[in-house]
Protein backbone atom coordinates (compact mmCIF):
# COMPACT_ATOMS: atom_id res chain seq x y z
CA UNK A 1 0.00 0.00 0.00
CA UNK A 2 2.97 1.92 0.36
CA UNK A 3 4.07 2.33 -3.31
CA UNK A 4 0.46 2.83 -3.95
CA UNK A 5 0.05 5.90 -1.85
CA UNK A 6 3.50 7.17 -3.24
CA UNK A 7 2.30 7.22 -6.76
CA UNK A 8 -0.81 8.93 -5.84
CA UNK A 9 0.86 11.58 -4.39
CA UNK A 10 3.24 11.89 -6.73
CA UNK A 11 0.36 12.18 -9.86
CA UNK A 12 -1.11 14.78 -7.42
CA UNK A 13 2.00 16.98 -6.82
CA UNK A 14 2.64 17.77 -10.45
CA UNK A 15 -0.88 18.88 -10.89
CA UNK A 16 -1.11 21.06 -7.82
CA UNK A 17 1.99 22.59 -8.12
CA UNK A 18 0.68 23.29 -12.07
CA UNK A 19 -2.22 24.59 -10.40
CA UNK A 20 -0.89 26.89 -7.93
CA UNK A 21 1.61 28.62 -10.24
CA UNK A 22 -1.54 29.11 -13.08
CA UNK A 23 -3.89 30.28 -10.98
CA UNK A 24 -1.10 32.54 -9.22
CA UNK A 25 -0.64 34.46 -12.33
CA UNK A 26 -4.01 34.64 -13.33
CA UNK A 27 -5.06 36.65 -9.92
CA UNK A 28 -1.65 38.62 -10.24
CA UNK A 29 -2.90 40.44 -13.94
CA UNK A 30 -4.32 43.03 -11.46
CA UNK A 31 -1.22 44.11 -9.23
CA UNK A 32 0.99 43.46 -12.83
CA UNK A 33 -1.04 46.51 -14.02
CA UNK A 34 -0.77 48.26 -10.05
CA UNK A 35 3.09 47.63 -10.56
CA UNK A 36 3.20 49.19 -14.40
CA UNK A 37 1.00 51.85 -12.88
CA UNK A 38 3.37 52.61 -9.88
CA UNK A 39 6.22 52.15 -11.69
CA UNK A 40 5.41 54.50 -15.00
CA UNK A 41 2.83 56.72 -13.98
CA UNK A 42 3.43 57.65 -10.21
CA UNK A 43 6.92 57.52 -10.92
CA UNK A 44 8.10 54.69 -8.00
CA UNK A 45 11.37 53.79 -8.05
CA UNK A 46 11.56 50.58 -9.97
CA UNK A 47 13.00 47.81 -7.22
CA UNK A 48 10.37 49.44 -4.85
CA UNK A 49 7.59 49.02 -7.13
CA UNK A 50 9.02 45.51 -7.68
CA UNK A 51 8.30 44.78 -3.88
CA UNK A 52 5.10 45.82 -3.85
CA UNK A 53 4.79 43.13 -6.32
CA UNK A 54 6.30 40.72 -4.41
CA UNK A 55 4.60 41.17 -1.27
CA UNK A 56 1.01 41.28 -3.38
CA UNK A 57 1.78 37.64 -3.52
CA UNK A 58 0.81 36.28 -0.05
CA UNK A 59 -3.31 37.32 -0.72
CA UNK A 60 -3.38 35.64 -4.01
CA UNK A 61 -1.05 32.58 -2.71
CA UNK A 62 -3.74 32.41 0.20
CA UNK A 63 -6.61 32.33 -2.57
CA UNK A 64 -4.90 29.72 -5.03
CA UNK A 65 -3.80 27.29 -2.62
CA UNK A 66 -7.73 25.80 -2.68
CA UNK A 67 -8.35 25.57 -5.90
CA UNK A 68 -4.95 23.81 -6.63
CA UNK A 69 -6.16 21.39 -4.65
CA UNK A 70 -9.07 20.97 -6.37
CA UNK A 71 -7.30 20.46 -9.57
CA UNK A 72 -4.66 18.43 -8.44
CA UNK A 73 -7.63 15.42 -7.15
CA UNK A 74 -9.71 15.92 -10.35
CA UNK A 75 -6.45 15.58 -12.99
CA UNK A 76 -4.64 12.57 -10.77
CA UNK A 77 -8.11 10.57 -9.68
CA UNK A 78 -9.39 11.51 -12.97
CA UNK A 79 -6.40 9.97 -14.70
CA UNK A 80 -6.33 6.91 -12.39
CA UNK A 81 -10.08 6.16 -13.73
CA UNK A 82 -9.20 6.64 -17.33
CA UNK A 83 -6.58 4.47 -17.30
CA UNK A 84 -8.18 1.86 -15.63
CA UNK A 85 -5.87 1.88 -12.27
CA UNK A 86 -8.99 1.93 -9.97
CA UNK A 87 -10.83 -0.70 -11.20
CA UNK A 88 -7.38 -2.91 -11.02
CA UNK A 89 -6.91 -1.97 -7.59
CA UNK A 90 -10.78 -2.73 -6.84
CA UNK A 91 -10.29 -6.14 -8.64
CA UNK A 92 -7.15 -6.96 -5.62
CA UNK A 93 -9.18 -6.22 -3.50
CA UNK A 94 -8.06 -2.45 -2.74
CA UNK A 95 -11.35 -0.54 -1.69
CA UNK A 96 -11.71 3.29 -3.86
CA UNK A 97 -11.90 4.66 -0.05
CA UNK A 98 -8.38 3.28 0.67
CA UNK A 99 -7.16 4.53 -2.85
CA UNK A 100 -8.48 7.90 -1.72
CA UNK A 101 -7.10 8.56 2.01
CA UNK A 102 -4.28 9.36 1.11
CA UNK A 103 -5.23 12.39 -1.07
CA UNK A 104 -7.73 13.42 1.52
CA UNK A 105 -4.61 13.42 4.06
CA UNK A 106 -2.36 15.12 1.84
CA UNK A 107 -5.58 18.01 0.91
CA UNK A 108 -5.81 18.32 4.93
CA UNK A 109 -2.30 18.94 5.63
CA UNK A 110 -2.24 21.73 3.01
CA UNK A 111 -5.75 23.27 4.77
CA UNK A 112 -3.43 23.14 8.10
CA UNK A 113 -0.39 24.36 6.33
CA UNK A 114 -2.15 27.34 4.82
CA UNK A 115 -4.12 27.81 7.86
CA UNK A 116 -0.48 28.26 9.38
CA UNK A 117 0.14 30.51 6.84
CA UNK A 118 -2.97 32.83 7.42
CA UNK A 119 -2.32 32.98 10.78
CA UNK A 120 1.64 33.93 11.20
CA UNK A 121 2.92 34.55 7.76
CA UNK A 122 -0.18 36.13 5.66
CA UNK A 123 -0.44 39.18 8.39
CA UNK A 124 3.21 40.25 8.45
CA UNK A 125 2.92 39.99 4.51
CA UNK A 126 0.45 42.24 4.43
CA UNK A 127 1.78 44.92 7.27
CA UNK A 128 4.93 44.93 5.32
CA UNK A 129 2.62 45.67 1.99
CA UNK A 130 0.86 48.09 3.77
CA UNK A 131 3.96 49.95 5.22
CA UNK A 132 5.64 50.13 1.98
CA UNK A 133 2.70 51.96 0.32
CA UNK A 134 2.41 54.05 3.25
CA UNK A 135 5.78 54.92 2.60
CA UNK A 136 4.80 56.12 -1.10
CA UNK A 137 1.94 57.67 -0.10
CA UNK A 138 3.66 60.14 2.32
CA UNK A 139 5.80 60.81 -0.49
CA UNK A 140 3.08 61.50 -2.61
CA UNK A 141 -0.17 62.17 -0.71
CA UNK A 142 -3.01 62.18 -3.47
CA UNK A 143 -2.43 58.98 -3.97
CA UNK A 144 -3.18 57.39 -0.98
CA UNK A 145 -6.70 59.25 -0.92
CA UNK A 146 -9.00 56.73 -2.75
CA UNK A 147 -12.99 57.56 -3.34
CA UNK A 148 -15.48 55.97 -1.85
CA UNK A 149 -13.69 54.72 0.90
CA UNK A 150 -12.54 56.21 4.54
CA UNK A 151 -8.10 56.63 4.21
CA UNK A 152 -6.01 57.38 7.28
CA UNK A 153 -4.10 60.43 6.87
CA UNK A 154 -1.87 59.96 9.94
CA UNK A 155 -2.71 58.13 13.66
CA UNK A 156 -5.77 61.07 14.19
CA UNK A 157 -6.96 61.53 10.88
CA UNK A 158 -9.37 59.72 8.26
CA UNK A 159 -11.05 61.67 5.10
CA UNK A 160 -13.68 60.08 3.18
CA UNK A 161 -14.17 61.87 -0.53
CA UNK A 162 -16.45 60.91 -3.25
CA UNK A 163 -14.90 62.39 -6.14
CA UNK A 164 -11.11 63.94 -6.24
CA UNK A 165 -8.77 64.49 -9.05
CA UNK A 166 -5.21 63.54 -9.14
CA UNK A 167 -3.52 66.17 -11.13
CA UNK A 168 -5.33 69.41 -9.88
CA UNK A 169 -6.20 68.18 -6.23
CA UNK A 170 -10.05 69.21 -6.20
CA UNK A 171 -12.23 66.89 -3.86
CA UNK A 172 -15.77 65.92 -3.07
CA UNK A 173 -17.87 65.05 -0.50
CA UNK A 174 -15.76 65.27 2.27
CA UNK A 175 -15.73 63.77 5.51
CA UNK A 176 -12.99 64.11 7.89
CA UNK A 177 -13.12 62.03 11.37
CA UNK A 178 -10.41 63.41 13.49
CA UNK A 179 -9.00 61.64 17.45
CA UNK A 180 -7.72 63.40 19.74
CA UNK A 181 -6.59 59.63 20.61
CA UNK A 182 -7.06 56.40 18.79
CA UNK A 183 -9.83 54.93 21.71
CA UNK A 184 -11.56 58.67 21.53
CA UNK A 185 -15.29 58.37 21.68
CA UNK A 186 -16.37 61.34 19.96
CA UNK A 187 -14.16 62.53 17.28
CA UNK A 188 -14.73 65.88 15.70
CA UNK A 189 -16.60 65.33 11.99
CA UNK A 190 -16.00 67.85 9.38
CA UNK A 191 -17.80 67.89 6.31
CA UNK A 192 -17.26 69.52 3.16
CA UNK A 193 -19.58 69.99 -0.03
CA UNK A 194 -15.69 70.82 -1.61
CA UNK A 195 -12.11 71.13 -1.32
CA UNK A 196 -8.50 71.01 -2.30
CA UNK A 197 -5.50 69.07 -1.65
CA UNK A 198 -2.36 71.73 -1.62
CA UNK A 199 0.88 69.87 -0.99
CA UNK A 200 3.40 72.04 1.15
CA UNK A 201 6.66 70.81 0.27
CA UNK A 202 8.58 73.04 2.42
CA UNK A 203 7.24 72.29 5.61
CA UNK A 204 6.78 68.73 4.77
CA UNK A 205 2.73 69.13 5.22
CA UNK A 206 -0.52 69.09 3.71
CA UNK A 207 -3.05 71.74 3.54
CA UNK A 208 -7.08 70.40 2.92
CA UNK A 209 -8.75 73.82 1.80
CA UNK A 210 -12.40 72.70 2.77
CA UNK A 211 -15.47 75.06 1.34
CA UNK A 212 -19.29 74.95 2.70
CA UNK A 213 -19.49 72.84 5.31
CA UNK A 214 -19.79 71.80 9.09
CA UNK A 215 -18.03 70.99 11.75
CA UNK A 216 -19.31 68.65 14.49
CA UNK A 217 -18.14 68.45 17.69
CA UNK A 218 -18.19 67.52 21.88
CA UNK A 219 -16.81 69.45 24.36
CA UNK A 220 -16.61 67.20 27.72
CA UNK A 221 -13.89 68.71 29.08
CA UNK A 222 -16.15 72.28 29.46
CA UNK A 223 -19.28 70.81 29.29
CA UNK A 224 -20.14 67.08 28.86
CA UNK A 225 -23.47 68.19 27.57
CA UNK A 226 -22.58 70.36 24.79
CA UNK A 227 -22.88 69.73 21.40
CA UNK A 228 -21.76 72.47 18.98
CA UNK A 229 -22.44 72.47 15.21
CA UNK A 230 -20.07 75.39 13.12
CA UNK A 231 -20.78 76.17 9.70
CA UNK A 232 -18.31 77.69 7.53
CA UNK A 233 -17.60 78.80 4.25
CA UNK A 234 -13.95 77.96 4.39
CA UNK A 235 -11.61 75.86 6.86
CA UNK A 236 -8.39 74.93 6.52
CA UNK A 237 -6.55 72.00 7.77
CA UNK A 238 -3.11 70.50 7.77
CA UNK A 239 -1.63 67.42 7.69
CA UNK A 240 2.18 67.58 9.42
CA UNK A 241 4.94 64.91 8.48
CA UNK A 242 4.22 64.43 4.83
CA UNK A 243 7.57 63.15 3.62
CA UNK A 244 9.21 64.43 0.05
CA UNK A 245 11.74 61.61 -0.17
CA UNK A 246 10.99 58.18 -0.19
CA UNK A 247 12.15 56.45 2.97
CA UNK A 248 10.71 53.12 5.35
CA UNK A 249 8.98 54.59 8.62
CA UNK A 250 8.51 51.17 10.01
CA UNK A 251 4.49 52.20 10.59
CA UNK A 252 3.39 50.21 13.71
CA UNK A 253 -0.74 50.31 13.07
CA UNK A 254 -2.16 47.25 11.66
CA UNK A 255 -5.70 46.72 10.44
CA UNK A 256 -8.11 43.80 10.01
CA UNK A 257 -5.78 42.15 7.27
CA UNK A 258 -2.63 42.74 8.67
CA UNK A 259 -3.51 40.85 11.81
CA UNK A 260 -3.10 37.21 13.03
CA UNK A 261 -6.59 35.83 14.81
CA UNK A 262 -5.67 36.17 18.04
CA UNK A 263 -5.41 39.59 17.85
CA UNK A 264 -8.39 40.11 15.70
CA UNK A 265 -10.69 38.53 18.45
CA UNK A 266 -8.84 40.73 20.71
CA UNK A 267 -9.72 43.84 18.37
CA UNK A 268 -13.41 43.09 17.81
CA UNK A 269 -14.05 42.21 21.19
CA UNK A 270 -12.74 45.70 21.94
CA UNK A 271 -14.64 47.28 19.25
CA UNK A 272 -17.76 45.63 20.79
CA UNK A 273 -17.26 47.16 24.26
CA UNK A 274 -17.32 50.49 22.98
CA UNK A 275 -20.43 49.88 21.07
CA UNK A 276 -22.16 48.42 24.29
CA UNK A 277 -20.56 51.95 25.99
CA UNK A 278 -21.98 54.46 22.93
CA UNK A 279 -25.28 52.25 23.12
CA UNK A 280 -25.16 53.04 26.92
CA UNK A 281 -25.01 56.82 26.25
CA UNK A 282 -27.67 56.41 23.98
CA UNK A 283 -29.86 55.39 26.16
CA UNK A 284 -29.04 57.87 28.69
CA UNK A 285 -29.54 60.67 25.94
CA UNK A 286 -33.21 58.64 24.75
CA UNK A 287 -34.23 59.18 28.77
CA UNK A 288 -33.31 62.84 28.85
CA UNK A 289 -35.35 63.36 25.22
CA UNK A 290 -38.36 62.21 26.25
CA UNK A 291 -37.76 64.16 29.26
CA UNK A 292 -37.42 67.39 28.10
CA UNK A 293 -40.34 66.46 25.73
CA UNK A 294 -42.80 66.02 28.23
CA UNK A 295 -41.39 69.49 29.79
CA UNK A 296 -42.14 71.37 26.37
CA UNK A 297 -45.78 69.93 26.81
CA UNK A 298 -48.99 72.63 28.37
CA UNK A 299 -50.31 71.40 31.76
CA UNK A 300 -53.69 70.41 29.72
CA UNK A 301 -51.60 67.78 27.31
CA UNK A 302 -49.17 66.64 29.79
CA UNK A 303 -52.86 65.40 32.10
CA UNK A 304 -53.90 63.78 29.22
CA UNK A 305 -50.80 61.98 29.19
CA UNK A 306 -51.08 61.10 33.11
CA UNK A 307 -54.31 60.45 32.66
CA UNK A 308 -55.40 63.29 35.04
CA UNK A 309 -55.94 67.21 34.58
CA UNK A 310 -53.33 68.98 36.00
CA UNK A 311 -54.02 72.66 38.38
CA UNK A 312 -53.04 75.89 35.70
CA UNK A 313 -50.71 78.62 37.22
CA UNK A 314 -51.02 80.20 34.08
CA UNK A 315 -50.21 83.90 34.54
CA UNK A 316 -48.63 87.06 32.62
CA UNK A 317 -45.18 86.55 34.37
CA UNK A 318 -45.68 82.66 34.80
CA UNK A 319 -46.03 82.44 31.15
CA UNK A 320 -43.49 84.65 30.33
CA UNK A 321 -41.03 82.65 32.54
CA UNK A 322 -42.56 79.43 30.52
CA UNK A 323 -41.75 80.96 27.47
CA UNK A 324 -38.03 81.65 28.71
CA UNK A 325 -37.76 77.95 29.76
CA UNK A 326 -39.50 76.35 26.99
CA UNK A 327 -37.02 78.23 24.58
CA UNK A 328 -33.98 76.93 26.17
CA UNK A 329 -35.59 73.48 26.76
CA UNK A 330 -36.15 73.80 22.57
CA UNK A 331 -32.27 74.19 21.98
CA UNK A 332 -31.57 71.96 24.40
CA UNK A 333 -33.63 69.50 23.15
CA UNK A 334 -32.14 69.65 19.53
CA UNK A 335 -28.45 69.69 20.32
CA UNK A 336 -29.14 66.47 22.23
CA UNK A 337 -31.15 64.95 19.61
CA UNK A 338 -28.15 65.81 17.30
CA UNK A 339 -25.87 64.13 19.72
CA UNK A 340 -28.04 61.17 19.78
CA UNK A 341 -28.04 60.46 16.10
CA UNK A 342 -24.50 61.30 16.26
CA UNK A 343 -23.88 58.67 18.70
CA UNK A 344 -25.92 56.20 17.01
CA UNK A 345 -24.09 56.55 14.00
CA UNK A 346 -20.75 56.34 15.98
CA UNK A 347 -21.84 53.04 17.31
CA UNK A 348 -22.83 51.68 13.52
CA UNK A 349 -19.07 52.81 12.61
CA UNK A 350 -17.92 50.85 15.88
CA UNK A 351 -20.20 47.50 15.11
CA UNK A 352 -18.56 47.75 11.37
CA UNK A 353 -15.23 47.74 12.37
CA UNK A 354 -16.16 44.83 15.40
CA UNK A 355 -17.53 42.62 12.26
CA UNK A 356 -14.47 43.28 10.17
CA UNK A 357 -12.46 41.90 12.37
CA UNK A 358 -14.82 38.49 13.10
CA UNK A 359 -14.88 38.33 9.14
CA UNK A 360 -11.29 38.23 8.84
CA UNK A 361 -11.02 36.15 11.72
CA UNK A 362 -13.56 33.31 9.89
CA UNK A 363 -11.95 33.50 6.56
CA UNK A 364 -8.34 32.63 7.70
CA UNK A 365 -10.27 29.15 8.79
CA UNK A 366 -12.93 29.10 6.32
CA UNK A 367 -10.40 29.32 3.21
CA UNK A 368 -8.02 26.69 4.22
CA UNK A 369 -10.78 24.20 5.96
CA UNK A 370 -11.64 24.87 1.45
CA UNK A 371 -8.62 22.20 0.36
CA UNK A 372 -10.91 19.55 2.13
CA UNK A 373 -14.09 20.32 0.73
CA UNK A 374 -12.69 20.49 -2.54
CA UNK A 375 -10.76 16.81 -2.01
CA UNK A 376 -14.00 15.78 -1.15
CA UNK A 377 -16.28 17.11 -4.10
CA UNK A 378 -13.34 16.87 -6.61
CA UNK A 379 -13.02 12.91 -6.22
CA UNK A 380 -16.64 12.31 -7.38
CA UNK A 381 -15.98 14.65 -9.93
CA UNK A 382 -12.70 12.89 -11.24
CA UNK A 383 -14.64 9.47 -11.20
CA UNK A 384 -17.38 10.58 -12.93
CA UNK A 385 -16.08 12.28 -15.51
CA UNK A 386 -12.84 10.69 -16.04
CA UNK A 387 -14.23 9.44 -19.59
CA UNK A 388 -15.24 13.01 -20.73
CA UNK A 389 -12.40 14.93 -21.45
CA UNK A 390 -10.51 17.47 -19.48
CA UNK A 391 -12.91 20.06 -20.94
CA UNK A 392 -15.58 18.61 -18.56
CA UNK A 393 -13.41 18.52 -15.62
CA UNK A 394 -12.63 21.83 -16.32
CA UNK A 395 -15.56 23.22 -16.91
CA UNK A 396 -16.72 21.57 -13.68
CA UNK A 397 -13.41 23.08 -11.45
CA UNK A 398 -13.91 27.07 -12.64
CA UNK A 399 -18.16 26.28 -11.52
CA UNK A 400 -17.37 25.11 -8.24
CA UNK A 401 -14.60 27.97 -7.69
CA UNK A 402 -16.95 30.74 -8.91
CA UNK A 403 -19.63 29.40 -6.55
CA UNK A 404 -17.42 29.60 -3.96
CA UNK A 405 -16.39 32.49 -4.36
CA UNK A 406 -19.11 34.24 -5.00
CA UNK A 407 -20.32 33.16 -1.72
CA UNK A 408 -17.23 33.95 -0.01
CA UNK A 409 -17.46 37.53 -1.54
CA UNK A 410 -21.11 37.75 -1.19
CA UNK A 411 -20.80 37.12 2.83
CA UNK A 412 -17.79 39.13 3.40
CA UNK A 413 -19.84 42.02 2.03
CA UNK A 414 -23.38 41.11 3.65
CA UNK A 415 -21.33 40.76 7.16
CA UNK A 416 -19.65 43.78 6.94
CA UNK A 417 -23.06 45.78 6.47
CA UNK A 418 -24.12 44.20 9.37
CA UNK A 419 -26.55 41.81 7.63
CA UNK A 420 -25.26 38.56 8.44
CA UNK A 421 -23.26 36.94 11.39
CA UNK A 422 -19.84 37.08 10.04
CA UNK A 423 -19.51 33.20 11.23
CA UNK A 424 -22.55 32.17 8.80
CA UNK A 425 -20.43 34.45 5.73
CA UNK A 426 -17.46 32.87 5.86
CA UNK A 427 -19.00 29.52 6.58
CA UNK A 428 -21.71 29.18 4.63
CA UNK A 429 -19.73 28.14 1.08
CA UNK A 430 -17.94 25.16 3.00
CA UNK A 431 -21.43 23.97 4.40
CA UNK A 432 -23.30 24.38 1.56
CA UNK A 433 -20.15 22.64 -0.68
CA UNK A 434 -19.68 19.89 1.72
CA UNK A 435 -23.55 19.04 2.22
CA UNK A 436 -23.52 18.19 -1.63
CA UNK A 437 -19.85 16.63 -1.62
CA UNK A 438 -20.03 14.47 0.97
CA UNK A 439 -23.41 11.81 -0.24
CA UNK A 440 -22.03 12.14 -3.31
CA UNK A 441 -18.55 11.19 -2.65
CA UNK A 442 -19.91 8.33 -0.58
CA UNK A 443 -21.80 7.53 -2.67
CA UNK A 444 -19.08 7.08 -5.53
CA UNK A 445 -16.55 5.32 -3.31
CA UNK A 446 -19.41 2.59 -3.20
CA UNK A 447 -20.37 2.62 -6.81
CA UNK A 448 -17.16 4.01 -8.35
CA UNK A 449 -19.55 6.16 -10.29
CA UNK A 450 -22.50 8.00 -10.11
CA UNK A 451 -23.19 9.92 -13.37
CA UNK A 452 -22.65 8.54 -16.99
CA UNK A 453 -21.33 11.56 -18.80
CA UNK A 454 -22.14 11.33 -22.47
CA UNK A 455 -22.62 13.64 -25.96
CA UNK A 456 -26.24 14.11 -26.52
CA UNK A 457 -27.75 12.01 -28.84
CA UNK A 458 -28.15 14.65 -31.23
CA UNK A 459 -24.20 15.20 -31.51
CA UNK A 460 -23.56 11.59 -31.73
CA UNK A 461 -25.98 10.96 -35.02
CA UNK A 462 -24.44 14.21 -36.53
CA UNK A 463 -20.93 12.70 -36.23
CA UNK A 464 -22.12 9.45 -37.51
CA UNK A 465 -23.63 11.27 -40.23
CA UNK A 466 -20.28 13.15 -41.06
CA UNK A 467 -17.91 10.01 -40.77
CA UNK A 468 -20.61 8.20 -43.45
CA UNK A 469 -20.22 10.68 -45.60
């Protein structure tokens, strides 16, 4: 049994390695064109655009692993059935199941090794990605601003813009969240209809020139209960330490992908306390609302509310002083309603982040726990269509990768709106994969086969036809 489970994992090894360096390339086109792009048009040196390049390797190698995998058990089983080795080892008296454990053992010690991977090498792969275009982006600012998506200026910064352009600087939509430290519970928001990025060169800083806009803000340390809204026409902001030469800072931050999953439980658990704490102060805020509410109410509506009339003290001077009160109730009322929403949406951004990290978390599991499901569903696959061509077997590799990672994608995206557990995302291609694979695949190791895969009738007569004629 020995030399048989050598020569399995020998026909597998070729395939998977053929696999891995295919499917490599095909998910590198992107960062090829990132690298020309760096390289030509933002003018990166050469051997540091060549690292970025490099180090863009460890998330495809994390994504190809899988589906190498899945095409090294359909192209070695597949070629075992075609040439008859299975039902020669069936006819000694060799069970398919025992022909098979040893693929299934090798396809598990990849999910561990790449497991492994996600978890110590993966994350430091990715911090040293992310520090290196760090790096080029203090060199050259407007690059690291990307639309549509929050970017961290420096450690108490983040600006969101819709729209900007590269070569004149003009942005957006702007939204800028800034801490006074990185655990702060209520940042200040500015937002701008428009701006423009000017880059200082000899102070080594960055001035946003913000027009029409607002600036949100707490003021605990005076008074916890103030909330001031400032409207301007123009505000100016600057951005210290933006480097003009290109040199490593070593950047110590890490987010959801540049972390290994014991510190992302750490991080989302952390991110979940402060929503519990914001949810807290909503609550408090809710109280003093409906508070002030009743307050603003006349004696006759607030009985009807009791249920009983209430005595009137109305008078000149009593409802002058009414009048007095109810006004600053009114203002009251409206900067803490303001606070409230801004809280609520504070605790949205914190449940976002607290997901992130769970999704990350799942997928550096999920992913590798992948090599078995696909050893699993790619053995009946081999078997059955061993007689049909490498076309089918193809064909029925790229279905089962798109499906999975459409529902890979698909979750990750769902969970980080806050529309499905995170767990469920990242699980729920493996479960769905493995509650087809595994009746099927027991199943075949039974029968050898399941499916007959044939031409359709109306191929075969037109051939016949041809070959008559």
């Amino acid at each position: 049994m020995f030399l048989i489970y050598r020569h399995l994992i020998r026909a597998a090894a070729g395939p998977f390695f053929f696999g891995l360096f295919t499917i490599t390339f095909l998910l590198m086109i992107q960062i090829l064109y990132r690298f020309v792009d760096l390289f030509v048009s933002k003018g990166v040196p050469f051997f540091i655009a060549l690292k970025v390049l490099f180090l863009s390797l460890g998330h495809t190698f994390a994504l190809s692993v899988p589906m190498a995998v899945l095409i090294a058990i359909l192209m070695s089983v597949g070629q075992l059935a075609a040439d008859h080795e299975i039902t020669a080892l069936k006819a000694n008296g060799i069970s398919l199941w025992a022909v098979l454990r040893p693929l299934l053992l090798m396809a598990t010690v990849i999910g561990g090794g790449l497991a492994a991977y996600n978890h110590w090498i993966f994350p430091e792969s990715n911090h040293a990605l992310a520090n290196l275009i760090y790096d080029i982006n203090r060199q050259r600012p407007m690059m690291e601003i990307q639309p549509g998506r929050f970017t961290e200026l420096d450690g108490s910064m983040s600006i969101y813009v819709r729209n900007k352009d590269d070569l004149t600087g003009h942005i957006k939509d702007v939204s800028i969240i800034e801490k006074e430290k990185p655990d702060d519970l209520s940042p200040r928001l500015t937002i701008a209809t428009w701006g423009k990025i000017i880059p200082e060169h000899e102070t080594d800083s960055l001035l946003m020139e913000l027009h029409d806009g607002e600036i949100h803000e707490r003021m605990p340390k005076k008074d916890p209960d103030k909330y001031q809204v400032i409207r301007f026409k123009q505000h100016n902001l600057r951005v210290l330490n933006v480097e003009r030469d290109f040199k490593e800072s070593g950047r110590k931050a890490r987010n959801d992908r540049e972390m290994n999953m014991v510190d992302l439980m750490a991080a989302a658990k952390r991110e979940q306390a402060k929503t519990a704490s914001v949810a807290t102060q909503i609550a408090d805020l809710g109280a003093n609302i409906v508070d002030w509410q009743y307050q603003l109410l006349d004696p006759q509506k607030r009985g009807d509310l009791l249920g009983r009339p209430l005595p009137s003290k109305e008078g000149p001077r009593r409802a002058k002083l009414l009048e007095g009160k109810f006004k600053a109730l009114r203002v009251k009322l409206e900067r803490t309603i303001e606070q409230s929403e801004y809280q609520e949406r504070l605790a949205d951004s914190y449940k976002v982040k607290a997901n992130r990290y769970l999704v990350e978390f799942h997928k550096k599991l999920a992913i590798p726990f992948a090599c078995i499901v696909f050893a699993v569903l790619g053995v009946p696959m081999a078997v059955t269509t061993s007689r049909s061509g490498k076309g089918v077997s193809a064909s029925l590799a790229i279905g089962v990768y798109l499906i999975y990672y459409l529902f890979l994608v698909g979750g990750e995206k769902f969970a980080d709106r806050g529309r499905l557990d995170p767990m469920l995302a990242m699980w729920s291609a493996n479960l769905v994969l493995l509650a087809i694979g595994i009746p099927v695949f027991m199943r075949t190791v039974r029968e050898g086969r399941i499916l007959e895969w044939r031409r359709p009738d109306f191929l075969v007569r037109g051939r016949e036809r041809r070959e008559t004629s």
